[in-house]
N, C-alpha and C. Protein backbone atom coordinates (compact mmCIF):
# COMPACT_ATOMS: atom_id res chain seq x y z
N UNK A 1 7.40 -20.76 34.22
CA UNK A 1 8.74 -20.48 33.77
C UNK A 1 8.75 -20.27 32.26
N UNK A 2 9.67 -19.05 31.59
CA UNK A 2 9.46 -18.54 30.34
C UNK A 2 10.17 -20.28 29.68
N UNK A 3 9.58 -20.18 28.61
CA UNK A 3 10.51 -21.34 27.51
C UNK A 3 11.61 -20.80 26.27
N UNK A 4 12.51 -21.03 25.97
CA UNK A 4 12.93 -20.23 24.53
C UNK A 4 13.23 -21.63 23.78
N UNK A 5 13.02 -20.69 22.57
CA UNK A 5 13.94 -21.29 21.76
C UNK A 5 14.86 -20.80 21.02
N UNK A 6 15.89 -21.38 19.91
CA UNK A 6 16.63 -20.27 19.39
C UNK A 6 16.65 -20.84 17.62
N UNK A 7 17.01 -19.58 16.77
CA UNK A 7 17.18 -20.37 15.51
C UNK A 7 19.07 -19.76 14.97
N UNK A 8 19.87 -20.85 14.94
CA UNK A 8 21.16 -20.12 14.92
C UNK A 8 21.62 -20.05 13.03
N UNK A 9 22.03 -19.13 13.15
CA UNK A 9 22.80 -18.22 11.62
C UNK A 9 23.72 -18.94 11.62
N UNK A 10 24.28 -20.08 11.18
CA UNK A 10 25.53 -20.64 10.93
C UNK A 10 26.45 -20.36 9.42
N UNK A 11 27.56 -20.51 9.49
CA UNK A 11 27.97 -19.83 8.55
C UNK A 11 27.47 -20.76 7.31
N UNK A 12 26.72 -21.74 6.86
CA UNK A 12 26.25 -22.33 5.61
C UNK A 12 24.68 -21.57 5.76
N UNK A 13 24.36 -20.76 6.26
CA UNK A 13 22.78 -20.20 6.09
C UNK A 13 22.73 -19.21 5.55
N UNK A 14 21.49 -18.71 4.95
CA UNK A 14 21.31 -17.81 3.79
C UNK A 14 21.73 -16.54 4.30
N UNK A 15 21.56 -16.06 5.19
CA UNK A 15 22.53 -14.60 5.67
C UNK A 15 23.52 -15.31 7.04
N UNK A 16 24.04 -14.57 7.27
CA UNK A 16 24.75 -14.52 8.59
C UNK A 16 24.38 -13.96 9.58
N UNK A 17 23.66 -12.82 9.63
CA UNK A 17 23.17 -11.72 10.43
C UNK A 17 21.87 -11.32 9.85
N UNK A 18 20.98 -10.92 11.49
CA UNK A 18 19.88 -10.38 10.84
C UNK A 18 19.48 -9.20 11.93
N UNK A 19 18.44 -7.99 11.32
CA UNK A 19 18.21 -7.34 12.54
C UNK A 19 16.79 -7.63 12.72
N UNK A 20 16.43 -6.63 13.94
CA UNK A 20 14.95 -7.02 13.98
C UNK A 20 14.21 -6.50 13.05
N UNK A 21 14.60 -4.96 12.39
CA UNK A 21 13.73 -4.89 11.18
C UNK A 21 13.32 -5.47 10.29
N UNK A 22 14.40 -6.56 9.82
CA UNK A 22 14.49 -7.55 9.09
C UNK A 22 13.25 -9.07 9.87
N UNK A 23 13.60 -9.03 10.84
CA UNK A 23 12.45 -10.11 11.34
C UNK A 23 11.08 -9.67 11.50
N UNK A 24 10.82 -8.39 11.36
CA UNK A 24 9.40 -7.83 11.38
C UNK A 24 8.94 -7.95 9.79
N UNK A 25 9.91 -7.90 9.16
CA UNK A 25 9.50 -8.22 7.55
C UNK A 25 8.76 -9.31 7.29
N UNK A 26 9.63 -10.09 8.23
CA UNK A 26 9.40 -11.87 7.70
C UNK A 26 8.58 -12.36 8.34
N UNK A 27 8.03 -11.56 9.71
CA UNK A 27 7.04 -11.76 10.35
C UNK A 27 5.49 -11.22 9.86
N UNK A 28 5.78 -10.22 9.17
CA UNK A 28 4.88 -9.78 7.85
C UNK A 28 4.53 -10.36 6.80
N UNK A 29 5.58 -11.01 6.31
CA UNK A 29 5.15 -12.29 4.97
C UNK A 29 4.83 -13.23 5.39
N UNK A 30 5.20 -13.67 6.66
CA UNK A 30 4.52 -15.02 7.10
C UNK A 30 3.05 -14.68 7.29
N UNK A 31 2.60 -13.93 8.05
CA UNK A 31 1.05 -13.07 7.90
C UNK A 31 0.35 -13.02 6.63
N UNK A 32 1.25 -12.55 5.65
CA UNK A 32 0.71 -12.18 4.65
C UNK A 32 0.42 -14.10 3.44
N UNK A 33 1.23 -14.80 3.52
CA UNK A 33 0.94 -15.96 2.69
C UNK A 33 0.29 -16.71 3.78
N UNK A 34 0.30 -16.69 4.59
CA UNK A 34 -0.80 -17.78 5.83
C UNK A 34 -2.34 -16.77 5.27
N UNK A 35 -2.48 -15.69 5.23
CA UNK A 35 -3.78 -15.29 4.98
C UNK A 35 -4.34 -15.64 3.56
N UNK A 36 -3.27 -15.92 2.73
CA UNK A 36 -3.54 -16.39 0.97
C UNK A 36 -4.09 -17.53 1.61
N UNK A 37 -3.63 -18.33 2.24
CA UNK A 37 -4.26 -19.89 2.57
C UNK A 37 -6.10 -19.75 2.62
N UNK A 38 -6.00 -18.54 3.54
CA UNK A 38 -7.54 -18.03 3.55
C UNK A 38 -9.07 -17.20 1.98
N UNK A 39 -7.85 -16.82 1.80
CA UNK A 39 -8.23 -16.41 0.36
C UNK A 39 -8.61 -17.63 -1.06
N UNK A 40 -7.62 -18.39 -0.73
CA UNK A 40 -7.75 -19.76 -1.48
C UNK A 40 -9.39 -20.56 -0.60
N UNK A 41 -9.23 -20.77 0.09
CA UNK A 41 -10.68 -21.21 0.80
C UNK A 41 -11.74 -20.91 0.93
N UNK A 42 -11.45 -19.70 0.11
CA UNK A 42 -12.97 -18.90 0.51
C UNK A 42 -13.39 -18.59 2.10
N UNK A 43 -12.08 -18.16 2.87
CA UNK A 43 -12.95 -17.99 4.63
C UNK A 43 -11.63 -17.18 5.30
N UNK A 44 -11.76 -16.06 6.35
CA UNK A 44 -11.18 -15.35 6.69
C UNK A 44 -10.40 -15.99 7.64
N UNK A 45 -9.34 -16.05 7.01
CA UNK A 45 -8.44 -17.06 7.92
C UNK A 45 -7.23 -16.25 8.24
N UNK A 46 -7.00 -15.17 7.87
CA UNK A 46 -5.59 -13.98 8.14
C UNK A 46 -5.51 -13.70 10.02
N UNK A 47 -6.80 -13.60 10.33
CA UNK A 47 -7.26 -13.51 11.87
C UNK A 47 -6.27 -14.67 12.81
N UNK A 48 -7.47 -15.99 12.15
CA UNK A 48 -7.06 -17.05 12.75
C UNK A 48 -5.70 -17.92 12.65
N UNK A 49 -5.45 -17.40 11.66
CA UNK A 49 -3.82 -18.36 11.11
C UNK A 49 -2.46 -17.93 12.43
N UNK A 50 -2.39 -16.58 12.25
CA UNK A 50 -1.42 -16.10 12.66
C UNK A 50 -1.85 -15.01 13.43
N UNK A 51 -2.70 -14.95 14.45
CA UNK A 51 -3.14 -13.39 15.25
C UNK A 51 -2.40 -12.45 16.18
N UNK A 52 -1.56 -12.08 15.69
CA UNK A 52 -0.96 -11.28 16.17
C UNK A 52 -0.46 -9.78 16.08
N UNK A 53 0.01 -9.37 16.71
CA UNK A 53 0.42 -7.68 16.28
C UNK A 53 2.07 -7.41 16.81
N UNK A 54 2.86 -6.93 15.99
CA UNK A 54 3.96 -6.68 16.62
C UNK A 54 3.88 -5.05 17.17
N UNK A 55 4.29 -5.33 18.72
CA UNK A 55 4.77 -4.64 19.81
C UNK A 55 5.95 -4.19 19.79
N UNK A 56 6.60 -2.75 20.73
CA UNK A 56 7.92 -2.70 20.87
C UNK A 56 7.72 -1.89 22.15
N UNK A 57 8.72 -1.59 22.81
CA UNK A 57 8.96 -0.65 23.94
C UNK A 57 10.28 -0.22 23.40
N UNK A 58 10.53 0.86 24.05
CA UNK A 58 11.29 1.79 23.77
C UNK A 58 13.17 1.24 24.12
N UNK A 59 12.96 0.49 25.74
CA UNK A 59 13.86 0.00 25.59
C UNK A 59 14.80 -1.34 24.87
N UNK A 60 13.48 -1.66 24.47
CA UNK A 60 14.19 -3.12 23.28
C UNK A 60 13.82 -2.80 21.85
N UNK A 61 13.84 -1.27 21.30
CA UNK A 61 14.36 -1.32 20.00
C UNK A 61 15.79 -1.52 19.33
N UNK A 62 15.69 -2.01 18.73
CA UNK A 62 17.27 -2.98 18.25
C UNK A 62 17.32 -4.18 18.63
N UNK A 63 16.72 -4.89 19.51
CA UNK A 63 17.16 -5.80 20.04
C UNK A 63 16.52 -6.92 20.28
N UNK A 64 15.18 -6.69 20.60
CA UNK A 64 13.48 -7.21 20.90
C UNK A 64 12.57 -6.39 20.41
N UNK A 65 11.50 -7.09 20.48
CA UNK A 65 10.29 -6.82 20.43
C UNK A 65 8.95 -8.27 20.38
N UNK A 66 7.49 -8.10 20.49
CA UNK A 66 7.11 -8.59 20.92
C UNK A 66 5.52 -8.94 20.07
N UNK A 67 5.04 -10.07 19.62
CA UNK A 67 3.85 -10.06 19.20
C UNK A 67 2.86 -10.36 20.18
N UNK A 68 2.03 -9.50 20.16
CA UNK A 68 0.82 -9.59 20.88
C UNK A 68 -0.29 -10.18 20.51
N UNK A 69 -1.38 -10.48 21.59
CA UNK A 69 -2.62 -11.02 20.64
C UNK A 69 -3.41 -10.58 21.51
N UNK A 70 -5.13 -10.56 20.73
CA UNK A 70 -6.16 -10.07 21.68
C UNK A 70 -7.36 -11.15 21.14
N UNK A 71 -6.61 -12.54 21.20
CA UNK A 71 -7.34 -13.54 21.33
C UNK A 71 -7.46 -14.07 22.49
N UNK A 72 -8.66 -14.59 22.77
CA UNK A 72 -8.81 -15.64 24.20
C UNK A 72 -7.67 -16.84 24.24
N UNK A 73 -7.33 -17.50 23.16
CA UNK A 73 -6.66 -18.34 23.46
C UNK A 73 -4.75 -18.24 22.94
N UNK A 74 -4.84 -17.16 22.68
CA UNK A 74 -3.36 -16.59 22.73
C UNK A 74 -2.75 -15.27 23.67
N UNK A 75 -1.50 -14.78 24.09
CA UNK A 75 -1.28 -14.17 24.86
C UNK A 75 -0.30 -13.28 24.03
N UNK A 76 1.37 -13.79 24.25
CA UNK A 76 2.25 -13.24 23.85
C UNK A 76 3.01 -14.08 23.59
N UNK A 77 4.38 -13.08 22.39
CA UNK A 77 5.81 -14.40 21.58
C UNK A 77 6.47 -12.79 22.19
N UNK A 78 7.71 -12.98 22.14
CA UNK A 78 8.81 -12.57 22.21
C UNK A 78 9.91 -12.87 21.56
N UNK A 79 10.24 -12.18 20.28
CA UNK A 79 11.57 -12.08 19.78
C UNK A 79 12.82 -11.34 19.81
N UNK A 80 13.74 -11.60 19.55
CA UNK A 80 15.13 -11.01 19.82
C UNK A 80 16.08 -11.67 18.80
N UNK A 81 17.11 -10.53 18.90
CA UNK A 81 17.88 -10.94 17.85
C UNK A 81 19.60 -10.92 18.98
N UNK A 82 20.45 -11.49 18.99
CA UNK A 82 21.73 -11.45 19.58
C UNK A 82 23.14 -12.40 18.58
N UNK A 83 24.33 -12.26 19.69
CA UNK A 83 25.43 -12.32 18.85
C UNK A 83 25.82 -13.41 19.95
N UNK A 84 27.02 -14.61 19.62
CA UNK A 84 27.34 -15.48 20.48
C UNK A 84 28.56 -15.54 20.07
N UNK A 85 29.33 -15.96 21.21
CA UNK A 85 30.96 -16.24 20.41
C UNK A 85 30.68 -18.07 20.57
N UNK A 86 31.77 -19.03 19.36
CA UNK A 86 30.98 -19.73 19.23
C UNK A 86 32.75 -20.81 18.63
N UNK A 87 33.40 -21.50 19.44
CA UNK A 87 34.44 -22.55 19.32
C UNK A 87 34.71 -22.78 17.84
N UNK A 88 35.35 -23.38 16.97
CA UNK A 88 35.11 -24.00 16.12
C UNK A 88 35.98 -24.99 16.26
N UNK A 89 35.93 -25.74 15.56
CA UNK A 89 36.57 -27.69 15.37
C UNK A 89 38.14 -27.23 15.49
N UNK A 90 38.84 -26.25 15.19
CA UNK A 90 40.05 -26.04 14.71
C UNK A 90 40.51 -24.75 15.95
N UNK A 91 39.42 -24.85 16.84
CA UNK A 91 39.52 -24.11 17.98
C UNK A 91 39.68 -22.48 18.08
N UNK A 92 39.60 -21.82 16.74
CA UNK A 92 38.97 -20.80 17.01
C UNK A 92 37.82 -20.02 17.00
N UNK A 93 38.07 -19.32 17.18
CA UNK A 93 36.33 -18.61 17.84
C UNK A 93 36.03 -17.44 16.55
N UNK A 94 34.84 -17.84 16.59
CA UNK A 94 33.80 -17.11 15.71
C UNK A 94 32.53 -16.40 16.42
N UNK A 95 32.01 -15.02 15.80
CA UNK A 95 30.63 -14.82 16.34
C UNK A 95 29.62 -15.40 15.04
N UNK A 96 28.74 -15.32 16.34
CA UNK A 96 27.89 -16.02 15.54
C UNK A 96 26.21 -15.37 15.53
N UNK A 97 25.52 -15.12 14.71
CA UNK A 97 23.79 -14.25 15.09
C UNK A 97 23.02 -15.56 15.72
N UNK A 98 22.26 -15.52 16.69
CA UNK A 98 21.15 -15.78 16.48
C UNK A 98 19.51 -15.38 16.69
N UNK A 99 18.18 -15.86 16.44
CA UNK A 99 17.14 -15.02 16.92
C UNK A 99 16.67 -16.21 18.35
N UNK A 100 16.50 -15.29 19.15
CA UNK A 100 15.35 -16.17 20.44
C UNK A 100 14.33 -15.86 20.13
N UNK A 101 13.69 -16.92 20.27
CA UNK A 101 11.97 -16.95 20.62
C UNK A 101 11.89 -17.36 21.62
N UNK A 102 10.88 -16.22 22.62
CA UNK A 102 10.59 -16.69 23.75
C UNK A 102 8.95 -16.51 24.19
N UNK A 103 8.81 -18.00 25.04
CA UNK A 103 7.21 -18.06 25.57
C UNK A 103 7.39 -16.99 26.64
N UNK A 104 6.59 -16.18 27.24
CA UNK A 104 6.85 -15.98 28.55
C UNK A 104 5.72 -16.61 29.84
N UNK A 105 5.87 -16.72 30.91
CA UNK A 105 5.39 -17.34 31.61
C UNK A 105 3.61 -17.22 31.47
N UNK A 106 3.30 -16.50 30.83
CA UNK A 106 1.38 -16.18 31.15
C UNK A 106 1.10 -16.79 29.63
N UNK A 107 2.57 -17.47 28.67
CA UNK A 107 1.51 -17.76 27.26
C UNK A 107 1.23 -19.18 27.64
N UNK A 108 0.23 -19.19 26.47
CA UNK A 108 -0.67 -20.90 26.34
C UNK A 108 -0.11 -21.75 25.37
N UNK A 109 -1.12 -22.62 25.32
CA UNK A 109 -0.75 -24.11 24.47
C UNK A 109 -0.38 -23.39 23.13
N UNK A 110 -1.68 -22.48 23.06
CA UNK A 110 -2.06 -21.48 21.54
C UNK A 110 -0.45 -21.01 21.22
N UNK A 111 -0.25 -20.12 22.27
CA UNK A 111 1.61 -19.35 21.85
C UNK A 111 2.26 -20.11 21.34
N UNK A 112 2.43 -21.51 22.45
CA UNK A 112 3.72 -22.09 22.23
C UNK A 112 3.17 -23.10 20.47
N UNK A 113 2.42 -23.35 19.87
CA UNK A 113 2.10 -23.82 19.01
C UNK A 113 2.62 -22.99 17.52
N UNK A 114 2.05 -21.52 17.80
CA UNK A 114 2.38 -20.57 16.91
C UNK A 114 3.59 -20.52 16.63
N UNK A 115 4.26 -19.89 17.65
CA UNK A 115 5.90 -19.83 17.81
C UNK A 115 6.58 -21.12 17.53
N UNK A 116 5.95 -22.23 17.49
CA UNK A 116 6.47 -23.14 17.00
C UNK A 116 6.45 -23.75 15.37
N UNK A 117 5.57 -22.97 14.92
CA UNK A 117 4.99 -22.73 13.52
C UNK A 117 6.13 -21.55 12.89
N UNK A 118 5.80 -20.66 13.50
CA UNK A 118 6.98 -19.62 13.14
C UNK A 118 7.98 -19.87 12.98
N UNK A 119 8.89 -20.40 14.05
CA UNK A 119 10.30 -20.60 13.97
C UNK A 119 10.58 -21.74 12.97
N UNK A 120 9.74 -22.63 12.64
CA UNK A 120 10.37 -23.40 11.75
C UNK A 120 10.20 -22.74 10.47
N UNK A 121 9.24 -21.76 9.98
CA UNK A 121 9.33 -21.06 8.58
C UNK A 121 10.51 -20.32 8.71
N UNK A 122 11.02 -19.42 10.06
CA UNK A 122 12.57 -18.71 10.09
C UNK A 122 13.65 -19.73 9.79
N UNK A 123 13.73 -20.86 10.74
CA UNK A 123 14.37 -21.42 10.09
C UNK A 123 14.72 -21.99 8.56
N UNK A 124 13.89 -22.50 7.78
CA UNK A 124 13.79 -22.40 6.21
C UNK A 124 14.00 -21.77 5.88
N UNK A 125 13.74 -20.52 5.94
CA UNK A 125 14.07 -19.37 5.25
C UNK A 125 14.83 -19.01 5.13
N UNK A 126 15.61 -18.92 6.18
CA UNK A 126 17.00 -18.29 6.78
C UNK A 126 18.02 -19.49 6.98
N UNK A 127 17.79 -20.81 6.42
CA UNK A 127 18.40 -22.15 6.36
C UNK A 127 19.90 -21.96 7.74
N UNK A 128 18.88 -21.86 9.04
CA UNK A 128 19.51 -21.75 10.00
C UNK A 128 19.15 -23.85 10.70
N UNK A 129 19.42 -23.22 12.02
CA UNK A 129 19.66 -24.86 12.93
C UNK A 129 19.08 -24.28 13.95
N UNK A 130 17.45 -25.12 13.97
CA UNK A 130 16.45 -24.71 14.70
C UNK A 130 16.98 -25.54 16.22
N UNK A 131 16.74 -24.72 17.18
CA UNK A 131 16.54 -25.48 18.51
C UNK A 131 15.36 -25.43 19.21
N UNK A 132 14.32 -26.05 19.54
CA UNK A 132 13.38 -26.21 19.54
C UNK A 132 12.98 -26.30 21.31
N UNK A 133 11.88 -25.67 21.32
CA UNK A 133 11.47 -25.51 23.00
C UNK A 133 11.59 -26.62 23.84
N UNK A 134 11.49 -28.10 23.29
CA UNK A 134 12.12 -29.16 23.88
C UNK A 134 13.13 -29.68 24.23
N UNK A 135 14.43 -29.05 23.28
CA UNK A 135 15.38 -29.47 23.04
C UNK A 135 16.00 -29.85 21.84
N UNK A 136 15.37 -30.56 21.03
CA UNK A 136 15.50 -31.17 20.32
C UNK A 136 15.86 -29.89 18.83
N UNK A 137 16.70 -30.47 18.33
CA UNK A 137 17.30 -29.26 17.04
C UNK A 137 17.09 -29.64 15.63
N UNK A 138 16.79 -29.19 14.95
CA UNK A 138 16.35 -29.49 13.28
C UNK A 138 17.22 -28.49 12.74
N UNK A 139 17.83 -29.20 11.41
CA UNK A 139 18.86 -28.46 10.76
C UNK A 139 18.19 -28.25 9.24
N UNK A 140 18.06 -26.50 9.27
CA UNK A 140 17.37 -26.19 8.01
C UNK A 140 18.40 -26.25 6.74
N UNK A 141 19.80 -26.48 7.39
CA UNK A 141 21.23 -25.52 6.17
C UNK A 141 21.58 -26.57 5.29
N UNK A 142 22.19 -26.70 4.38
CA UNK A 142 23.05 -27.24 3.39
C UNK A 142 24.14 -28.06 4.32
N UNK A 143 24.22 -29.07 4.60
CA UNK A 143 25.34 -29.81 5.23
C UNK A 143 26.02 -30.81 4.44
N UNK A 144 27.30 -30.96 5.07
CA UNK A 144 28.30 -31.44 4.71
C UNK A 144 28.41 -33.09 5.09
């Protein structure tokens, strides 16, 4: 059974909205300073840190897309970006962004580790309110 998780845009987080072009960026800098880690060490660690490649199909541009790997001990992540309508304390309704991350049923320990590495740098970054493949939620934002 696939797992997700989600990281939500609340209105105290550094944007409100994001697209996926925008998460292929950040999925690029995360690549890109995890491989400095390697550079600092003296050992090719850009491979091993973060191995992946972003994927798309035709029908989930805008919406999804997908990192791949052609490691033995990794498979596939799945990201997406969507909109939620969302109560507030004073009872009206707001939309709201958020991104899914999703395992799908054929990934490993390896995926769900990565993606779990990942989403908490989105979250920081994007000082969103991580929900986490367990359940359990970590709040990156400025609170009250």
């Amino acid at each position: 059974m696939a797992a997700n998780a989600f990281i939500k845009l609340v209105p105290s987080s550094a944007k409100e909205s994001i697209t996926t072009e925008e998460l292929k960026e950040l999925f690029l800098y995360f690549k890109d300073i995890t491989g400095k880690t390697g550079d600092q060490i003296k050992w090719e660690y850009d491979d091993a840190a973060f191995p992946y490649e972003i994927k798309e199909k035709p029908e989930g541009k805008g919406s999804w897309f997908y990192l791949l790997s052609n490691h033995d001990r990794y498979n596939a992540i799945i990201l997406g970006v969507d909109k939620e309508m969302i109560r507030e304390e004073d009872g009206s309704e707001q939309e709201q962004t958020y991104i899914q991350v999703t395992l799908p049923e054929n990934a490993t320990f390896g995926d769900k580790g990565k993606a779990n590495e990942f989403c908490k740098f989105l979250a920081k970054k994007l000082q969103g309110e991580l929900h986490l493949f367990n359940g359990r939620v970590m709040y990156f934002y400025p609170r009250k």
